[in-house]
N, C-alpha and C. Protein backbone atom coordinates (compact mmCIF):
# COMPACT_ATOMS: atom_id res chain seq x y z
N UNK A 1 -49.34 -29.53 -69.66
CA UNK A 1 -48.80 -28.57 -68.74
C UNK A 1 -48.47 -27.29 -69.50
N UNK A 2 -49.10 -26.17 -68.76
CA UNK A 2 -48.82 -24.88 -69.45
C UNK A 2 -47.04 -24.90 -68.99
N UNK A 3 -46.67 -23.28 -69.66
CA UNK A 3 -45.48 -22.98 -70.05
C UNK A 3 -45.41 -22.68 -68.43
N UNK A 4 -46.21 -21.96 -67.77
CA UNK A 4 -45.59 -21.72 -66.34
C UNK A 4 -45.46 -22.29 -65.60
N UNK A 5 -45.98 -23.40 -65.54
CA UNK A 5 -46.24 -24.45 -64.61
C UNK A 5 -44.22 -25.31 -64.96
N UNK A 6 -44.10 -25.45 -65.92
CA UNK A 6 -42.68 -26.05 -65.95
C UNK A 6 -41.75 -25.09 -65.51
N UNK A 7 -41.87 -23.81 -66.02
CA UNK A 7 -40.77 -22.90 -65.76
C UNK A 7 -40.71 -23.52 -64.06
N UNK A 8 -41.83 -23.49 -63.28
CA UNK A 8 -41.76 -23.45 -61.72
C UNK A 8 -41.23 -25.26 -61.51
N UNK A 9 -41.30 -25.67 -62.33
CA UNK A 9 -40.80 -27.05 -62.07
C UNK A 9 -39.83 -27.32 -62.13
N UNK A 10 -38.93 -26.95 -63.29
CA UNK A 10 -37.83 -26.03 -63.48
C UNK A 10 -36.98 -26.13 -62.67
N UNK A 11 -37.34 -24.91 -62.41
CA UNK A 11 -36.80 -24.14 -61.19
C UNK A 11 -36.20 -24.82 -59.89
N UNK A 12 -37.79 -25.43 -59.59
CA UNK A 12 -37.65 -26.06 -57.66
C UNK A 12 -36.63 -27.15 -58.00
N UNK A 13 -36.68 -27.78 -59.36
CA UNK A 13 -35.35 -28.90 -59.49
C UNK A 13 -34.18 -28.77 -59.39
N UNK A 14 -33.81 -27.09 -60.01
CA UNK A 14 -32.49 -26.87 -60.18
C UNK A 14 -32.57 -26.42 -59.18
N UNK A 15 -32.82 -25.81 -58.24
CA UNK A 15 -32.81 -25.07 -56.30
C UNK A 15 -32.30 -25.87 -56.28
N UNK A 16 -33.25 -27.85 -56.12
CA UNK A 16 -33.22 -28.61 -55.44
C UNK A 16 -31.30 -29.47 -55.42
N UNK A 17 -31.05 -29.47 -56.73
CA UNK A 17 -30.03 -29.94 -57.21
C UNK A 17 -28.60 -28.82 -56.67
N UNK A 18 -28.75 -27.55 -57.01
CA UNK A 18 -27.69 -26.72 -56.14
C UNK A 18 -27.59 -27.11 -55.11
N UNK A 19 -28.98 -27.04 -54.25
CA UNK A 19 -28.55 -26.80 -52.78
C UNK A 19 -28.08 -28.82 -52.26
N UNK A 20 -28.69 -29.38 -53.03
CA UNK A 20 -27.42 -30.88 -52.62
C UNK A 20 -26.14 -30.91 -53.02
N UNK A 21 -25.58 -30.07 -54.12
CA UNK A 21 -24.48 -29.80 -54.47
C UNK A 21 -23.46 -29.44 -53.46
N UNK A 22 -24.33 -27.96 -52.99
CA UNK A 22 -23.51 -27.08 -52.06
C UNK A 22 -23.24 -28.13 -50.67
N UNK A 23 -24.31 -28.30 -50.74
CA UNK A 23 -24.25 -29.58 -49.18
C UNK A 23 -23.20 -30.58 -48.92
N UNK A 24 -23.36 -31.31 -50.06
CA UNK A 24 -22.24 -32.20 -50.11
C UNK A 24 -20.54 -31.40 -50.36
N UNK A 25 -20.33 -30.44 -50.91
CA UNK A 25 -19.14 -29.81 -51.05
C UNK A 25 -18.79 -29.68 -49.32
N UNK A 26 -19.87 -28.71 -48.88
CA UNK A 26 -19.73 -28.46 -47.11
C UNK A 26 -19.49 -29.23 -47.05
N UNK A 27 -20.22 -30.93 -46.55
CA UNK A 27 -19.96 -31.53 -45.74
C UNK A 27 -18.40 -32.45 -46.12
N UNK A 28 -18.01 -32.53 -47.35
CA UNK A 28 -16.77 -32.84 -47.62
C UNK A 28 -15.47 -32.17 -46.87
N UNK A 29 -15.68 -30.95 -46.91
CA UNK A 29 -14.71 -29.76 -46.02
C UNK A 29 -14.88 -30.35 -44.79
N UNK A 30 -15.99 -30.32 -44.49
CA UNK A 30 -16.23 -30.73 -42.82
C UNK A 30 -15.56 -31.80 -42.27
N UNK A 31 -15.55 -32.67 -43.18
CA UNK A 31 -14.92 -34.14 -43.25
C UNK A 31 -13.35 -34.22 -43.06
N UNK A 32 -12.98 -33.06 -44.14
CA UNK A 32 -11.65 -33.29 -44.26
C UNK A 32 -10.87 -32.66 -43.24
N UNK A 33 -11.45 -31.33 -42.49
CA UNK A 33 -10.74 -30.58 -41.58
C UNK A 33 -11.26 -31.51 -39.98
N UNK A 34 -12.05 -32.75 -39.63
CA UNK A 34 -12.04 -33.57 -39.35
C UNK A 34 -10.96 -34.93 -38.52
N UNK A 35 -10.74 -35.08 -40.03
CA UNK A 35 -9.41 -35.98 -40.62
C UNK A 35 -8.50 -35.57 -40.05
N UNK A 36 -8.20 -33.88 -40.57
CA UNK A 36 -6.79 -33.12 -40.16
C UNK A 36 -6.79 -33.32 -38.60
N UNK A 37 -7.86 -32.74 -37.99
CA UNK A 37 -7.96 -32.90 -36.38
C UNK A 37 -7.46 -34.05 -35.48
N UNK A 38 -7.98 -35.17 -35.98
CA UNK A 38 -7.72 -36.27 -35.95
C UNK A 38 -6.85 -36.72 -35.75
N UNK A 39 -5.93 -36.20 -36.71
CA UNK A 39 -4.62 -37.25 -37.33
C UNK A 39 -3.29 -35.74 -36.61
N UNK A 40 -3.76 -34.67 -35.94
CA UNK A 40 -2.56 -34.06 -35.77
C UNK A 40 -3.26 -34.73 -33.65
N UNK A 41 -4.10 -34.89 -33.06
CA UNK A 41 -4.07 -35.12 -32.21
C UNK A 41 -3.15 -36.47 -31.65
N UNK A 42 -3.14 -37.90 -33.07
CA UNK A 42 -2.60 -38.58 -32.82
C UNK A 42 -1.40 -38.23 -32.70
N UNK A 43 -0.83 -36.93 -33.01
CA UNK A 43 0.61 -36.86 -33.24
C UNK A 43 1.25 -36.00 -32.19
N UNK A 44 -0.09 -35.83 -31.37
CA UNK A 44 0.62 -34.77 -30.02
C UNK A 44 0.47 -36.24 -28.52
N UNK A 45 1.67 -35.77 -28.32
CA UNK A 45 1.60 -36.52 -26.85
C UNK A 45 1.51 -35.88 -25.57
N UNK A 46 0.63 -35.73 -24.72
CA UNK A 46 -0.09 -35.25 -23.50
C UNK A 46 1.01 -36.07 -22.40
N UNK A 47 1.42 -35.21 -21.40
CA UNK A 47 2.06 -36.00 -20.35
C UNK A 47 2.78 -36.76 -20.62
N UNK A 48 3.53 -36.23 -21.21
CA UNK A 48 5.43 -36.94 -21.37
C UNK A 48 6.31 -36.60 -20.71
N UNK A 49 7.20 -37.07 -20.51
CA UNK A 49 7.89 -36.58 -19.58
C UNK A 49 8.84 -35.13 -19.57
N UNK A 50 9.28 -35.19 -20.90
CA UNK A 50 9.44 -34.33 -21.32
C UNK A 50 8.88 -32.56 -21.21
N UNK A 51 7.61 -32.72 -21.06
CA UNK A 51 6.71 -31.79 -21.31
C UNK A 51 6.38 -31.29 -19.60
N UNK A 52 6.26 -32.57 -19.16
CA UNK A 52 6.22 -32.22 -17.62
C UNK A 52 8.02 -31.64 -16.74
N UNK A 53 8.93 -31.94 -17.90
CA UNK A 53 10.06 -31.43 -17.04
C UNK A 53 10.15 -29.83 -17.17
N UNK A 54 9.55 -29.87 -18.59
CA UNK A 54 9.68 -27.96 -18.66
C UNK A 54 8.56 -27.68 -17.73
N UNK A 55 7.64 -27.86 -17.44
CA UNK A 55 6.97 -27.01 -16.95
C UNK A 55 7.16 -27.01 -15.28
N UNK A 56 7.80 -28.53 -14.48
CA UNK A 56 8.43 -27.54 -13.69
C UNK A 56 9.62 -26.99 -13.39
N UNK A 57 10.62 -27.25 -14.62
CA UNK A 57 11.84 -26.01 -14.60
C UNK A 57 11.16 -24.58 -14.62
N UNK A 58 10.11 -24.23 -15.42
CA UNK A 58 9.31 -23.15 -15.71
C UNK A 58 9.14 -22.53 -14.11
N UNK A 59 8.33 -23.89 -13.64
CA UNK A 59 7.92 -23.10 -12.33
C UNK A 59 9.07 -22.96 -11.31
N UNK A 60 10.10 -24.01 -10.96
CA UNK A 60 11.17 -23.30 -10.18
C UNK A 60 11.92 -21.82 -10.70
N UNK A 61 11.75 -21.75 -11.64
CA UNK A 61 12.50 -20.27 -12.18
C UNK A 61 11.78 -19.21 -11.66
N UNK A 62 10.74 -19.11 -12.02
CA UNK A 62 9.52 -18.24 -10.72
C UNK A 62 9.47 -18.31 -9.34
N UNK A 63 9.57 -19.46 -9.10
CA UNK A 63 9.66 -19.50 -7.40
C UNK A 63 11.09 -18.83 -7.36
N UNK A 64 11.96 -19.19 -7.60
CA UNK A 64 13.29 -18.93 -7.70
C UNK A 64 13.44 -17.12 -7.84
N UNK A 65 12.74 -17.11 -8.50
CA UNK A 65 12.67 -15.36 -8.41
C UNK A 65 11.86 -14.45 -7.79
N UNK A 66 10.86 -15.01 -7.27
CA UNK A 66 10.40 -15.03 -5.97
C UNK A 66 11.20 -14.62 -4.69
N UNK A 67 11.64 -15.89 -4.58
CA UNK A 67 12.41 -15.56 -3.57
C UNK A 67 13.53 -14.61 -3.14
N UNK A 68 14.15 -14.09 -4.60
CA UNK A 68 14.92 -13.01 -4.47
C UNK A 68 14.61 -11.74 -3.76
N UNK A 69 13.56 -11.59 -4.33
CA UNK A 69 12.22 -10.54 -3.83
C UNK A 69 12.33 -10.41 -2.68
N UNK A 70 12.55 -9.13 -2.33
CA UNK A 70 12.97 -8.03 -1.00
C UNK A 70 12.39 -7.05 -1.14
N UNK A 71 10.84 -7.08 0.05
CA UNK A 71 10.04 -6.53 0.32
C UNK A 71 10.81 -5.51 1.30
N UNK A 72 10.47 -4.08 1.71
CA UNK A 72 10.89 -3.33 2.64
C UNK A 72 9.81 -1.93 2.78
N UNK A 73 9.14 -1.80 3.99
CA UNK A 73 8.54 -0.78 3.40
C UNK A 73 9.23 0.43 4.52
N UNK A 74 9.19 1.87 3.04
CA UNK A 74 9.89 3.42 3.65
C UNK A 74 8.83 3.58 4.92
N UNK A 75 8.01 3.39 5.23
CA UNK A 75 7.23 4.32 5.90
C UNK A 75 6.24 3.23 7.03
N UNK A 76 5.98 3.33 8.31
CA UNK A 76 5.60 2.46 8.50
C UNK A 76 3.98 2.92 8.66
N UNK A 77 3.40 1.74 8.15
CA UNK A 77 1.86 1.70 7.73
C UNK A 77 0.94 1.58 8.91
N UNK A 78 1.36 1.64 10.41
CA UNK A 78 0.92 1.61 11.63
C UNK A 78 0.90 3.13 11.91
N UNK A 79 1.07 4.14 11.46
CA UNK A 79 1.28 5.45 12.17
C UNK A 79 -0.07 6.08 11.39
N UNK A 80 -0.35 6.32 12.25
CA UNK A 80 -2.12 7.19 11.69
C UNK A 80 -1.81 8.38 11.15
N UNK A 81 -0.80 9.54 11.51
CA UNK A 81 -0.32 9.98 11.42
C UNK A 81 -0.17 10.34 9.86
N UNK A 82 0.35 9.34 8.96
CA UNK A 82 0.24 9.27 7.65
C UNK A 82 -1.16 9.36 7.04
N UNK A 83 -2.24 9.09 7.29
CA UNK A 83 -3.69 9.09 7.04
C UNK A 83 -4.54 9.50 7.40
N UNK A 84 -4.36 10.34 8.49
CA UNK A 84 -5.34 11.09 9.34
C UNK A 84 -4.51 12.70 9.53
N UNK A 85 -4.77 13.88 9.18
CA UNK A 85 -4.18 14.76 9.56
C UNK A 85 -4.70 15.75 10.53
N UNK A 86 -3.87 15.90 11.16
CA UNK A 86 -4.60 16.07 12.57
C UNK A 86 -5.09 17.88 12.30
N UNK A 87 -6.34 18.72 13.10
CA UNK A 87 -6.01 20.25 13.05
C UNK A 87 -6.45 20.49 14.16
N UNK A 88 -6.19 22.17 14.63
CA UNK A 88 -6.35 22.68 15.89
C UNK A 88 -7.71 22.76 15.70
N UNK A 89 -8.15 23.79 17.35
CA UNK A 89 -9.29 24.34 16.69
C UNK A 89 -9.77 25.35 16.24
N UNK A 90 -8.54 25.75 15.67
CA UNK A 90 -8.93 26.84 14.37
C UNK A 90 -8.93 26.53 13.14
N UNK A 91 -8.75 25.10 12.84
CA UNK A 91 -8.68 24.39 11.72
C UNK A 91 -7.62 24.75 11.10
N UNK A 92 -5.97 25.11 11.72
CA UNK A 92 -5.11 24.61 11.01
C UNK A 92 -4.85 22.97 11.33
N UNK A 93 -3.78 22.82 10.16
CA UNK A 93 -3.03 21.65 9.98
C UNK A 93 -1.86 21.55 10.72
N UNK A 94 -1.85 20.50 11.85
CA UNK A 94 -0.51 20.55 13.31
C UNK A 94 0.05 19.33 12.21
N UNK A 95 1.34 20.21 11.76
CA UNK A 95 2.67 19.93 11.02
C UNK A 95 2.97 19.01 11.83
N UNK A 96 2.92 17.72 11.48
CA UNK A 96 4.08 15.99 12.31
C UNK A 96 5.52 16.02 11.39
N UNK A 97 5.32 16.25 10.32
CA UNK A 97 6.36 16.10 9.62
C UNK A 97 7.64 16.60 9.39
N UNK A 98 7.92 17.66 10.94
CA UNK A 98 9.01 18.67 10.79
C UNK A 98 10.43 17.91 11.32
N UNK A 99 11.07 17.99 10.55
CA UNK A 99 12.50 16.80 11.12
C UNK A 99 13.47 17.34 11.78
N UNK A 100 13.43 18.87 11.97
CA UNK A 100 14.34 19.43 12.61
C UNK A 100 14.04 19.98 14.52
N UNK A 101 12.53 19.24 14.58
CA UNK A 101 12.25 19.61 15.86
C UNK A 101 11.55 18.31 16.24
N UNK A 102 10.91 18.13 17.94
CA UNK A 102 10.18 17.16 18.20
C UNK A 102 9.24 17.71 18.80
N UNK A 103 8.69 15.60 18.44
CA UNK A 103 6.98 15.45 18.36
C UNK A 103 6.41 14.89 19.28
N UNK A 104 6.05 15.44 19.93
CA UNK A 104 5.58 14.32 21.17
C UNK A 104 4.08 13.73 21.05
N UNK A 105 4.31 12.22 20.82
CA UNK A 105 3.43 11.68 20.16
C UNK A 105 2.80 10.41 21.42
N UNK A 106 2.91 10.68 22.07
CA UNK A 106 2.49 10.17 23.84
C UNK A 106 2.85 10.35 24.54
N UNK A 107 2.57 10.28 26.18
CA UNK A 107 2.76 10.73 27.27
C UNK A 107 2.21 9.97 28.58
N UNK A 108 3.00 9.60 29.80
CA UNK A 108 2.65 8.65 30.36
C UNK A 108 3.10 9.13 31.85
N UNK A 109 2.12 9.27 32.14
CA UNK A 109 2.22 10.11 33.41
C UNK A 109 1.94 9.45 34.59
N UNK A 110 1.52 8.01 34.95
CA UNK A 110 1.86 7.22 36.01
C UNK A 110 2.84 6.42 36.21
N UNK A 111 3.89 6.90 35.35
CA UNK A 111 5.36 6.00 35.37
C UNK A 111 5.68 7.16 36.67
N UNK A 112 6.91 6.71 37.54
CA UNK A 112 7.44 7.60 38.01
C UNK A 112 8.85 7.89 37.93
N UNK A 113 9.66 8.02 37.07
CA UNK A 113 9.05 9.83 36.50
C UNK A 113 8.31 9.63 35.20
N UNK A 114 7.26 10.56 35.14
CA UNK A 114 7.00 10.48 33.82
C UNK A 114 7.38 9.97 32.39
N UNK A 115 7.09 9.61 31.73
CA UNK A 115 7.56 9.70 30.25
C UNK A 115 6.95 9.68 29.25
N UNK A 116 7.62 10.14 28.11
CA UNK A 116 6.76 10.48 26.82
C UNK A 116 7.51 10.01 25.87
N UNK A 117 6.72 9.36 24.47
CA UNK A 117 7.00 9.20 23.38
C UNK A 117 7.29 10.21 22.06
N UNK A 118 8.52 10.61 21.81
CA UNK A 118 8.51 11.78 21.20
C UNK A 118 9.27 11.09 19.52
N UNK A 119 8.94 11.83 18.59
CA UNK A 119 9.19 11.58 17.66
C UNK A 119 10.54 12.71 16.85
N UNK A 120 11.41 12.39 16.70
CA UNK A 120 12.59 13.32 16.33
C UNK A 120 13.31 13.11 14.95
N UNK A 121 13.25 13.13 13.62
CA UNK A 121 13.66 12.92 12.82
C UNK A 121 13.31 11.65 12.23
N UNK A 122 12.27 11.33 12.08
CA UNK A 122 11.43 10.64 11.74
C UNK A 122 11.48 9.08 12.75
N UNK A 123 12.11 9.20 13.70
CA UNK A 123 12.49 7.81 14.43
C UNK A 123 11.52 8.44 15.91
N UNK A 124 11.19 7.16 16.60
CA UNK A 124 10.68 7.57 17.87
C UNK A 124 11.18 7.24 19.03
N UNK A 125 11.40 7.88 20.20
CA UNK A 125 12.50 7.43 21.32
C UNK A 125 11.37 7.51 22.52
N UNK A 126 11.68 6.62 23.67
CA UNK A 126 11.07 6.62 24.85
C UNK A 126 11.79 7.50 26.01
N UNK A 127 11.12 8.78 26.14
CA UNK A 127 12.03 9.58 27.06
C UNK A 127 11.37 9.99 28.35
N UNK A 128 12.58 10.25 29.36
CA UNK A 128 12.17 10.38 30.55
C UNK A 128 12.61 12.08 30.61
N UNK A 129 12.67 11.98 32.24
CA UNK A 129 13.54 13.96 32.39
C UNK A 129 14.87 13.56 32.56
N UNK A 130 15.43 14.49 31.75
CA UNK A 130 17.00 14.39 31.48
C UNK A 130 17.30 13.59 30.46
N UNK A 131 16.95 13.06 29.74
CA UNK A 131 17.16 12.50 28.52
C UNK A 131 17.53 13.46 27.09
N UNK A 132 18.14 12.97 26.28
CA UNK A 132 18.56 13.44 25.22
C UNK A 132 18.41 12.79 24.15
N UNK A 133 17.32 13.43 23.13
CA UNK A 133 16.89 13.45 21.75
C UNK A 133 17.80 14.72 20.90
N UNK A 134 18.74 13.71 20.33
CA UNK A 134 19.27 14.92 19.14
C UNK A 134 20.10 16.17 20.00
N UNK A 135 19.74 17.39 19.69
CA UNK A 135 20.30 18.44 20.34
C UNK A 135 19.38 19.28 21.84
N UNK A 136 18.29 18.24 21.77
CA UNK A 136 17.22 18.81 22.95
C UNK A 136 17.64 17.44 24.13
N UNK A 137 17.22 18.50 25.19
CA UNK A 137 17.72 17.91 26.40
C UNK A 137 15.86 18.01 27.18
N UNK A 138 15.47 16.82 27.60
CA UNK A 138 13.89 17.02 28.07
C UNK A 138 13.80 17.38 29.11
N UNK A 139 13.51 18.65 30.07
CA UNK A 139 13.29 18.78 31.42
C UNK A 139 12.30 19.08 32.02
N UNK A 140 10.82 18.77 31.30
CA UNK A 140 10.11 18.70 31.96
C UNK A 140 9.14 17.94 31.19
N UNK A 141 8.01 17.15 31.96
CA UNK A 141 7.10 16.52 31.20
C UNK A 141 5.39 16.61 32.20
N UNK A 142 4.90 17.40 31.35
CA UNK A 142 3.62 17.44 32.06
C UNK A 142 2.36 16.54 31.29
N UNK A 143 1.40 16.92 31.59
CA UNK A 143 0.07 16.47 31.16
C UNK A 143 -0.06 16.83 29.61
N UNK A 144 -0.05 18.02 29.84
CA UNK A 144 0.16 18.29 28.28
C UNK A 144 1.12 18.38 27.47
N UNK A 145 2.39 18.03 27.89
CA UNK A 145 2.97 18.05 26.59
C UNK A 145 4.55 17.36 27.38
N UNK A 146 5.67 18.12 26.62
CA UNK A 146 7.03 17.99 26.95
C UNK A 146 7.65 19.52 27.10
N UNK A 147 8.92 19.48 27.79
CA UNK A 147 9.20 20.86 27.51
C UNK A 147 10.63 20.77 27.47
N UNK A 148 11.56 20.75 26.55
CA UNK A 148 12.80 20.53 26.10
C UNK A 148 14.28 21.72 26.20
N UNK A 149 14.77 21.65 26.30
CA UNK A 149 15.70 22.53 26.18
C UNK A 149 16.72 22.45 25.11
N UNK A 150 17.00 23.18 24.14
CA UNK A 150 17.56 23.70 22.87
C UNK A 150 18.68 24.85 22.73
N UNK A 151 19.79 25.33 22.42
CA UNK A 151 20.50 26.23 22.41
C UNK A 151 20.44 27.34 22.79
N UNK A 152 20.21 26.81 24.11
CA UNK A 152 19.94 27.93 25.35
C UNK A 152 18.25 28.39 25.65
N UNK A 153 17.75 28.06 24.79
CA UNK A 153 15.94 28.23 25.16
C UNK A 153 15.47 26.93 25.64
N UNK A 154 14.25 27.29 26.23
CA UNK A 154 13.88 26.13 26.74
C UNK A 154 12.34 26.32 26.05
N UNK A 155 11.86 25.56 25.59
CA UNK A 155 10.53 25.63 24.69
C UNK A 155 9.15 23.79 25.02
N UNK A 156 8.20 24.28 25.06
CA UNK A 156 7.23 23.45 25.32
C UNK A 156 6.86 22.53 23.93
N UNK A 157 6.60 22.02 24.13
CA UNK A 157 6.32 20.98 22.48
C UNK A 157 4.70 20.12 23.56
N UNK A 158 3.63 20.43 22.80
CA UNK A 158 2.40 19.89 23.09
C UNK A 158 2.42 18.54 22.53
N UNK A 159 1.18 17.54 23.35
CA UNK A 159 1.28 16.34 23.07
C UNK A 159 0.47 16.62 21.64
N UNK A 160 1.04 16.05 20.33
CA UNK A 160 0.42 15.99 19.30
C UNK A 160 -1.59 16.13 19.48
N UNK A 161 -2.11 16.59 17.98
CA UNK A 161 -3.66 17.11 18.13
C UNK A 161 -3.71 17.50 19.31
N UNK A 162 -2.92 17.93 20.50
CA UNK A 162 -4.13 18.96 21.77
C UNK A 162 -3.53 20.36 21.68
N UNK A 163 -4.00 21.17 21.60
CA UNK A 163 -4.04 22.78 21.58
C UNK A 163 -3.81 23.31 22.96
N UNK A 164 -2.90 24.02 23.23
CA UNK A 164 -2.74 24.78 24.47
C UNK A 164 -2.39 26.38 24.09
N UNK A 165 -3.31 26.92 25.62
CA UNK A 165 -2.85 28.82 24.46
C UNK A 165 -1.30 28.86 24.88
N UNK A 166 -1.48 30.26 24.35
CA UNK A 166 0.23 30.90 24.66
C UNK A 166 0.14 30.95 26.10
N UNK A 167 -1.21 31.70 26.60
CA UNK A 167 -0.76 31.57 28.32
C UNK A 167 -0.19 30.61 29.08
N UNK A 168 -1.09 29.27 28.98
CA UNK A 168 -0.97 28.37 29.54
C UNK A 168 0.80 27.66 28.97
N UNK A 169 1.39 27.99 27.85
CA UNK A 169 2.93 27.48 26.83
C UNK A 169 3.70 28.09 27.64
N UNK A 170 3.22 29.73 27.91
CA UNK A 170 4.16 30.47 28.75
C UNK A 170 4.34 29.61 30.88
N UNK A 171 3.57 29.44 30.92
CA UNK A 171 3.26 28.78 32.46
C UNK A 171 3.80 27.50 32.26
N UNK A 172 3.65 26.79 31.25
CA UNK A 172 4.44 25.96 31.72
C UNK A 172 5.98 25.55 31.65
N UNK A 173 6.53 26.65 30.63
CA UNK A 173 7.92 26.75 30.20
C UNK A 173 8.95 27.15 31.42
N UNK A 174 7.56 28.58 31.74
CA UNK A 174 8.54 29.56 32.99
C UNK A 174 7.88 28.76 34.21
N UNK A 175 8.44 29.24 35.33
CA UNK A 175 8.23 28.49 36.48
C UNK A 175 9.24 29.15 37.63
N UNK A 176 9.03 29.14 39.09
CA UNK A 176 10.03 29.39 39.69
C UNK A 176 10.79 28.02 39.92
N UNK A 177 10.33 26.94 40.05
CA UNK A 177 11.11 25.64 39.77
C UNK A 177 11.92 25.13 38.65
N UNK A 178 11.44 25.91 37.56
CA UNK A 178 12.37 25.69 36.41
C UNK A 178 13.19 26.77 35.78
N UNK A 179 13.14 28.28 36.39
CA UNK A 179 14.53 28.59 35.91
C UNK A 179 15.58 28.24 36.85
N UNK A 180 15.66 27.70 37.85
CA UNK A 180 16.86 27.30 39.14
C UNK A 180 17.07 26.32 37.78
N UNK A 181 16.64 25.53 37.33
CA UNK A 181 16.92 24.25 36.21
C UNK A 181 17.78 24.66 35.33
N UNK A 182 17.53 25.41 34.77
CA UNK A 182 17.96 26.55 33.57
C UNK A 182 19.61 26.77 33.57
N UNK A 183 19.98 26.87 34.63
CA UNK A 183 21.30 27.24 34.50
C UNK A 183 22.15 25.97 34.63
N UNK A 184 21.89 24.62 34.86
CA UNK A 184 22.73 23.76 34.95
C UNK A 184 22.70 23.11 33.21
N UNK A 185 22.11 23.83 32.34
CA UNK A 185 22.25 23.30 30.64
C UNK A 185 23.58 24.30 30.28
């Protein structure tokens, strides 16, 4: 055998011999962290009683605080009003949100007498004629709107989103039937 031929013989022996070395070291580790596994599982106990009492003291403490829990909501989530903003048709924005005046936010005109749903400081009242919201007194209720009386004026309030001109605000405020009205406020 030439000189190269051993060097390569050599060689593939000592590869051969490391890599069983390394092998067996691994698989010793493997073995032993194994063992460890093993021997700490025997030492845990699953479903004791113990273990089951904390966890449901755990969970009554949650339910328990749960129940404290007092939901309330500011605003009520039924009013479109909040999510839809209404405009004329000149594309302003018809202000709902003014708390110092009212809103007339329905109107029901086969009751007899009339009545309308008006909104006054953020609360809503079911009013007829002659009724009293706040400092307005209601004395008239038409198709389109309400028409209230206030510290000595008497002023129209439209049913929310419908547009009426000034002519038609003025006609229905004044009236020869409603200033005879006028003087008993």
């Amino acid at each position: 055998m030439d000189r190269r031929t051993r060097f390569f013989w050599s060689l593939t022996i000592f590869a051969g011999i490391f890599l069983f070395g390394w092998e067996a070291f691994v698989l010793s580790d493997i073995r032993s962290e194994r063992e460890e596994i093993l021997q700490d599982a025997k030492n845990v106990s699953i479903g004791t009683d113990e273990e089951l009492e904390r966890v449901i003291e755990e969970l009554e403490a949650k339910l328990a605080h749960q129940e404290s829990f007092k939901f309330k909501l500011k605003n009520n989530p039924m009013k479109l009003n909040k999510v839809v903003f209404l405009t004329d048709e000149m594309g302003r924005l018809i202000q709902s949100m003014q708390t110092n005046t009212i809103r007339v936010s329905g109107l029901y005109m086969n009751f007899d007498p009339p009545r309308a749903t008006v909104e006054y400081q953020q609360k809503e009242f079911q009013v007829k004629i002659g009724d009293r919201v706040g400092k307005f007194k209601i004395i008239r209720i038409t198709e389109n709107g309400v028409v209230a009386y206030r510290d000595g004026k008497a002023k129209f309030y439209p049913l929310q989103g419908r547009t009426v001109t000034a002519d038609a605000t003025r006609a229905m405020t004044r009236g020869p039937q409603f200033d005879d009205e006028e003087e008993d406020y």
